[in-house]
Structures are given as structure tokens and as C-alpha cells.
PDB file of N, CA and C in Angstrom:
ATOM      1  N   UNK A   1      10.850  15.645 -15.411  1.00  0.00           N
ATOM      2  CA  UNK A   1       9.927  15.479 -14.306  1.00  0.00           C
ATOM      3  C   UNK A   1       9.765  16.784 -13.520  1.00  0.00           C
ATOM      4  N   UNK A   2      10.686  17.641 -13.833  1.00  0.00           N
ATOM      5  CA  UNK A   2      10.648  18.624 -13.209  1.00  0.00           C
ATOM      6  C   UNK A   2       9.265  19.695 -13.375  1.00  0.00           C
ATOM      7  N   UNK A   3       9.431  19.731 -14.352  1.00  0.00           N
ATOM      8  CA  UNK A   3       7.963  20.601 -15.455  1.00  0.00           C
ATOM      9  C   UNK A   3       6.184  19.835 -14.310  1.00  0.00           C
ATOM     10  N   UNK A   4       6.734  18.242 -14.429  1.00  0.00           N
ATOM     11  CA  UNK A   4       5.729  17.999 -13.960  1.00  0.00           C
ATOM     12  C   UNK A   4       5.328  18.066 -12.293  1.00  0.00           C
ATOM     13  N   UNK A   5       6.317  18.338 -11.609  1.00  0.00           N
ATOM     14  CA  UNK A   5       6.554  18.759 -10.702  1.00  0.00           C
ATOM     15  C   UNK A   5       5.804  20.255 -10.471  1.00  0.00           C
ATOM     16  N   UNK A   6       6.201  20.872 -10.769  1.00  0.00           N
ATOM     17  CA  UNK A   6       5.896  22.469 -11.208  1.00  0.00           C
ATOM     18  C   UNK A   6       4.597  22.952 -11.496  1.00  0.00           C
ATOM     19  N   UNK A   7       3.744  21.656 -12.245  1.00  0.00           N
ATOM     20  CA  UNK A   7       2.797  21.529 -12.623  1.00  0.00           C
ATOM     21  C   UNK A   7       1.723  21.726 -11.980  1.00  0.00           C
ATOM     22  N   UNK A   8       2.038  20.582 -11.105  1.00  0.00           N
ATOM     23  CA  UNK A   8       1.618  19.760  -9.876  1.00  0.00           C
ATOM     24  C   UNK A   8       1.047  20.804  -8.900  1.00  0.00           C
ATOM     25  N   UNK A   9       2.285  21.203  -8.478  1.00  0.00           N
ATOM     26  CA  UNK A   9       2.112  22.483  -7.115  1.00  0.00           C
ATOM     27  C   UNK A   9       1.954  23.871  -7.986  1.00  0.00           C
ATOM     28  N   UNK A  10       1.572  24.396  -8.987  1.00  0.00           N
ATOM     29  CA  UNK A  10       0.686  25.657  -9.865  1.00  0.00           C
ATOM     30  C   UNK A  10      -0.653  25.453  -9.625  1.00  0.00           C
ATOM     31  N   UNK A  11      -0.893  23.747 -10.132  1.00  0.00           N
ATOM     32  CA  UNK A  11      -2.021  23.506  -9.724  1.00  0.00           C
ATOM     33  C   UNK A  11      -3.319  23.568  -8.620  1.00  0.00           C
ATOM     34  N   UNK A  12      -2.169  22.912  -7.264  1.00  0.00           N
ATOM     35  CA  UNK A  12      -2.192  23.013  -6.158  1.00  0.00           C
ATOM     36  C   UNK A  12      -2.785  24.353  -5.251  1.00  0.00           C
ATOM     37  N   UNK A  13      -1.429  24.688  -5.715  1.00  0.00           N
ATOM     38  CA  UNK A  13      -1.677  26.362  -4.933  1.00  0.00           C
ATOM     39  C   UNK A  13      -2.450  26.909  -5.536  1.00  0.00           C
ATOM     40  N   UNK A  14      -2.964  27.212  -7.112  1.00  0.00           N
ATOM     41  CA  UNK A  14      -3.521  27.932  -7.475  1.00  0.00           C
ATOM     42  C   UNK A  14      -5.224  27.783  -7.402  1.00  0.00           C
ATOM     43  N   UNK A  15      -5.686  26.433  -7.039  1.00  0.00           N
ATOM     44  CA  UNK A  15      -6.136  25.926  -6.955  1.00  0.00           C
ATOM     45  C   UNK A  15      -7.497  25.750  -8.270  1.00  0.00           C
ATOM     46  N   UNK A  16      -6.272  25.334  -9.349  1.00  0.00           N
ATOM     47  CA  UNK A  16      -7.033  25.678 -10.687  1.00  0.00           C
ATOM     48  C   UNK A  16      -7.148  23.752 -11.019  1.00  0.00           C
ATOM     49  N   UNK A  17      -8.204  23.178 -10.494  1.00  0.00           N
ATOM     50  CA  UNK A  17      -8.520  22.136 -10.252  1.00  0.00           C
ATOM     51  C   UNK A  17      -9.243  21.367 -11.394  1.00  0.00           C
ATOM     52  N   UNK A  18      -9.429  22.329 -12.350  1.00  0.00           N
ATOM     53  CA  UNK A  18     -10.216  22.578 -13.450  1.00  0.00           C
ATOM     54  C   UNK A  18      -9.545  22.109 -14.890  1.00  0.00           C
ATOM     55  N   UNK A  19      -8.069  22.211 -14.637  1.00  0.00           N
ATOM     56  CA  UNK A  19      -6.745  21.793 -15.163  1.00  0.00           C
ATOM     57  C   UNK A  19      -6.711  19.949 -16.033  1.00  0.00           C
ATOM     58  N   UNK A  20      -6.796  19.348 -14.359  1.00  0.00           N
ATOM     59  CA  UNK A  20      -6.675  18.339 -14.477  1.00  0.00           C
ATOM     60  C   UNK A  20      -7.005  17.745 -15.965  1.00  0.00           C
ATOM     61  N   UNK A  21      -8.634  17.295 -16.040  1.00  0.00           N
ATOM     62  CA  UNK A  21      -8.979  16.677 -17.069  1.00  0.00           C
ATOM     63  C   UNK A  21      -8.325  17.357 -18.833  1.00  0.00           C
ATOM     64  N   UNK A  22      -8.385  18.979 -18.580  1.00  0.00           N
ATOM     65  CA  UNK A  22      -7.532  18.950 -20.121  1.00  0.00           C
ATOM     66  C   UNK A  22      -6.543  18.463 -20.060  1.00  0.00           C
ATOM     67  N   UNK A  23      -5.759  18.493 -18.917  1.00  0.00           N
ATOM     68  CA  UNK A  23      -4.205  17.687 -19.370  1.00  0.00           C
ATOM     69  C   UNK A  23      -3.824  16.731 -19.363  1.00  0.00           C
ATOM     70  N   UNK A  24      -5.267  15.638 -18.761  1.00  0.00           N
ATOM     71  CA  UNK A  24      -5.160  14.312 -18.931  1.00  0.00           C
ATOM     72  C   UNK A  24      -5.690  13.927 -20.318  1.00  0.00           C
ATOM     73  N   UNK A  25      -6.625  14.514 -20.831  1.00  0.00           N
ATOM     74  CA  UNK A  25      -7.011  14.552 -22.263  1.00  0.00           C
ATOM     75  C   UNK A  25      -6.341  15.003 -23.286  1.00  0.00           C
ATOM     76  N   UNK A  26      -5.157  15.672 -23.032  1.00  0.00           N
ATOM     77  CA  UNK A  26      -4.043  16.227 -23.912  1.00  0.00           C
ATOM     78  C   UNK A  26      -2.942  14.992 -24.003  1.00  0.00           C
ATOM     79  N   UNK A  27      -2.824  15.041 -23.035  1.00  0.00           N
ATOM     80  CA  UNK A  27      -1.611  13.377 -22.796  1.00  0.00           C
ATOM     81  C   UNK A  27      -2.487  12.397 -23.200  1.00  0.00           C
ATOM     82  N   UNK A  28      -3.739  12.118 -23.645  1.00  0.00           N
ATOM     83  CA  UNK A  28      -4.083  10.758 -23.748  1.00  0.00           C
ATOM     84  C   UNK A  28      -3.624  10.577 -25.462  1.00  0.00           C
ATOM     85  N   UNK A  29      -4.014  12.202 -26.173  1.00  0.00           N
ATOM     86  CA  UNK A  29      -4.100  12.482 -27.310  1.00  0.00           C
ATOM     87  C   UNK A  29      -2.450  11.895 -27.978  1.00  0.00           C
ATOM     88  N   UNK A  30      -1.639  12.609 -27.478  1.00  0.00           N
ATOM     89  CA  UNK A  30      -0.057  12.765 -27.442  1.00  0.00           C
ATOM     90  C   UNK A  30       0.104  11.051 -27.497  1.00  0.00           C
ATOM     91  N   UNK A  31      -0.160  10.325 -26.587  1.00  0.00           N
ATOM     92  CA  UNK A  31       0.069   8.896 -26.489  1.00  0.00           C
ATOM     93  C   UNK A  31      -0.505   8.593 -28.013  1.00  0.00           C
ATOM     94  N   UNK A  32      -1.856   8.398 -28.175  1.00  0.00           N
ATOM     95  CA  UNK A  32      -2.279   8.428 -29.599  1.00  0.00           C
ATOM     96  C   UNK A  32      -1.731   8.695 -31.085  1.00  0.00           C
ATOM     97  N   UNK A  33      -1.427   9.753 -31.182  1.00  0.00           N
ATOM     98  CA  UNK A  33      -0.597  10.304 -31.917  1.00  0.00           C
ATOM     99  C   UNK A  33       0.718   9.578 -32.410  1.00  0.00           C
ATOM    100  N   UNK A  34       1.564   9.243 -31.030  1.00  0.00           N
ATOM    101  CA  UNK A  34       2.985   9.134 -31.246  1.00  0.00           C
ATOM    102  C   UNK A  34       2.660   7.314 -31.594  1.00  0.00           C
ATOM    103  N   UNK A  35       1.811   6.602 -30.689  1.00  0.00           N
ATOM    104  CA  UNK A  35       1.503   5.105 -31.093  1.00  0.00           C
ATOM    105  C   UNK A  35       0.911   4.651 -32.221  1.00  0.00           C
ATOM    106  N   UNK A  36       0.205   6.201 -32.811  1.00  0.00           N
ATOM    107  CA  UNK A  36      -0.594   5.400 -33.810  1.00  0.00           C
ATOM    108  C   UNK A  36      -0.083   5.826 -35.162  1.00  0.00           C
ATOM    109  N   UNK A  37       0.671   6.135 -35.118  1.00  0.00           N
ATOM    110  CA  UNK A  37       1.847   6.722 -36.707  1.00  0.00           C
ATOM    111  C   UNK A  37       2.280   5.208 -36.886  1.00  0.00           C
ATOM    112  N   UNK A  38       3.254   4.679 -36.203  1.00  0.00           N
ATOM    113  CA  UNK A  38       4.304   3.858 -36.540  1.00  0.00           C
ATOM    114  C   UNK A  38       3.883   2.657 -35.510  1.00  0.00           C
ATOM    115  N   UNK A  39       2.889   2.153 -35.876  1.00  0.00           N
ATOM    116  CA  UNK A  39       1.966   1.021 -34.936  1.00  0.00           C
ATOM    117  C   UNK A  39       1.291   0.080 -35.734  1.00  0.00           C
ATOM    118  N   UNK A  40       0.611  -1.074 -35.811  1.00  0.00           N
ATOM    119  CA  UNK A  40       0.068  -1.785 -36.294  1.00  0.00           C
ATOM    120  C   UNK A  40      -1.437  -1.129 -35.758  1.00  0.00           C
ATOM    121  N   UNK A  41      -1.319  -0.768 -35.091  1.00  0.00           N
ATOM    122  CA  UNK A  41      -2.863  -0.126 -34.587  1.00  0.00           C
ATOM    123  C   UNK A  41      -3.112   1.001 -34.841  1.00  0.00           C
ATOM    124  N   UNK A  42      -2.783   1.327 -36.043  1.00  0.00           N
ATOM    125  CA  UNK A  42      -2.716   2.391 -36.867  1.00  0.00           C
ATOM    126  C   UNK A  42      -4.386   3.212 -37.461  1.00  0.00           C
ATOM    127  N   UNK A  43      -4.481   2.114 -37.898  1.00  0.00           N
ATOM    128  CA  UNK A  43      -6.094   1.463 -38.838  1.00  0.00           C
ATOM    129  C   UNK A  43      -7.518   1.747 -37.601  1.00  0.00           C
ATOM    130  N   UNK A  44      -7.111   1.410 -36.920  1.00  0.00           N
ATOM    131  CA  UNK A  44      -8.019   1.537 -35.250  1.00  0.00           C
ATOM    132  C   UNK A  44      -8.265   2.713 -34.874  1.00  0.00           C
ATOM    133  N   UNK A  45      -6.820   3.590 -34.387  1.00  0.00           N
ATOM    134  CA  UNK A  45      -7.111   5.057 -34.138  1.00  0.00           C
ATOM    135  C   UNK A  45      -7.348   5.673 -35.140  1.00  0.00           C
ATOM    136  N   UNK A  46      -7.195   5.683 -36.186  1.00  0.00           N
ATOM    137  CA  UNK A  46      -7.748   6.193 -36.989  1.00  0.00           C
ATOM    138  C   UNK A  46      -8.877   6.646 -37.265  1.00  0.00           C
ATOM    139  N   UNK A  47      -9.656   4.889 -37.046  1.00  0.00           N
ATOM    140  CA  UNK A  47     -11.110   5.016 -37.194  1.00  0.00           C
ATOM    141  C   UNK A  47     -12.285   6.030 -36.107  1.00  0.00           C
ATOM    142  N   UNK A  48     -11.262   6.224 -34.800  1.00  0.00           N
ATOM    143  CA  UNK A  48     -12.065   6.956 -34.127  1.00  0.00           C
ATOM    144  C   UNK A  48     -12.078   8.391 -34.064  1.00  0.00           C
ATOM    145  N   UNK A  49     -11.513   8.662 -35.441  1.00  0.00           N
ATOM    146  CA  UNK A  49     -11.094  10.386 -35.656  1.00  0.00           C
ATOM    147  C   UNK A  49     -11.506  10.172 -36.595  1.00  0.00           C
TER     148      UNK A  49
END
């Protein structure tokens, strides 16, 4: 949590606001990835790549 912490206030201060959406679109990917290997919903994500 720390990293995300760190994150957080780089962000902040730097005021690189611009950030946000790639790294919510990077983590959505990552979730994807790791659920859709070893998932029954395998077949699904798939289909949208």
C-alpha cells in the first residue's frame, strides 16, 4: 500500500492528473489477465480481445 500511497501524492503534487485513467486502465487489464487464465470466464474475456 505503500507504492500506492506514493502514487497518490506524485500525483497530487505533481499535478499529473492525466495519470489517473492509464492506471485505472492498466489495473482493469491486470484484474483481466490474472481472472481470466484460471476462471470459467475464460471463453468471455477472451472474446473481447
Amino acid at each position: 500500500m505503500e507504492f500506492a500511497k506514493d502514487m497518490f501524492l506524485f500525483i497530487k503534487e505533481r499535478k499529473k492528473y492525466w495519470l489517473v485513467p492509464l492506471i485505472i486502465v492498466l489495473l482493469i487489464l491486470g484484474v483481466l489477465i490474472v481472472f481470466g487464465g484460471n476462471s470459467a470466464f475464460a471463453p468471455y474475456i477472451y472474446s473481447l480481445f
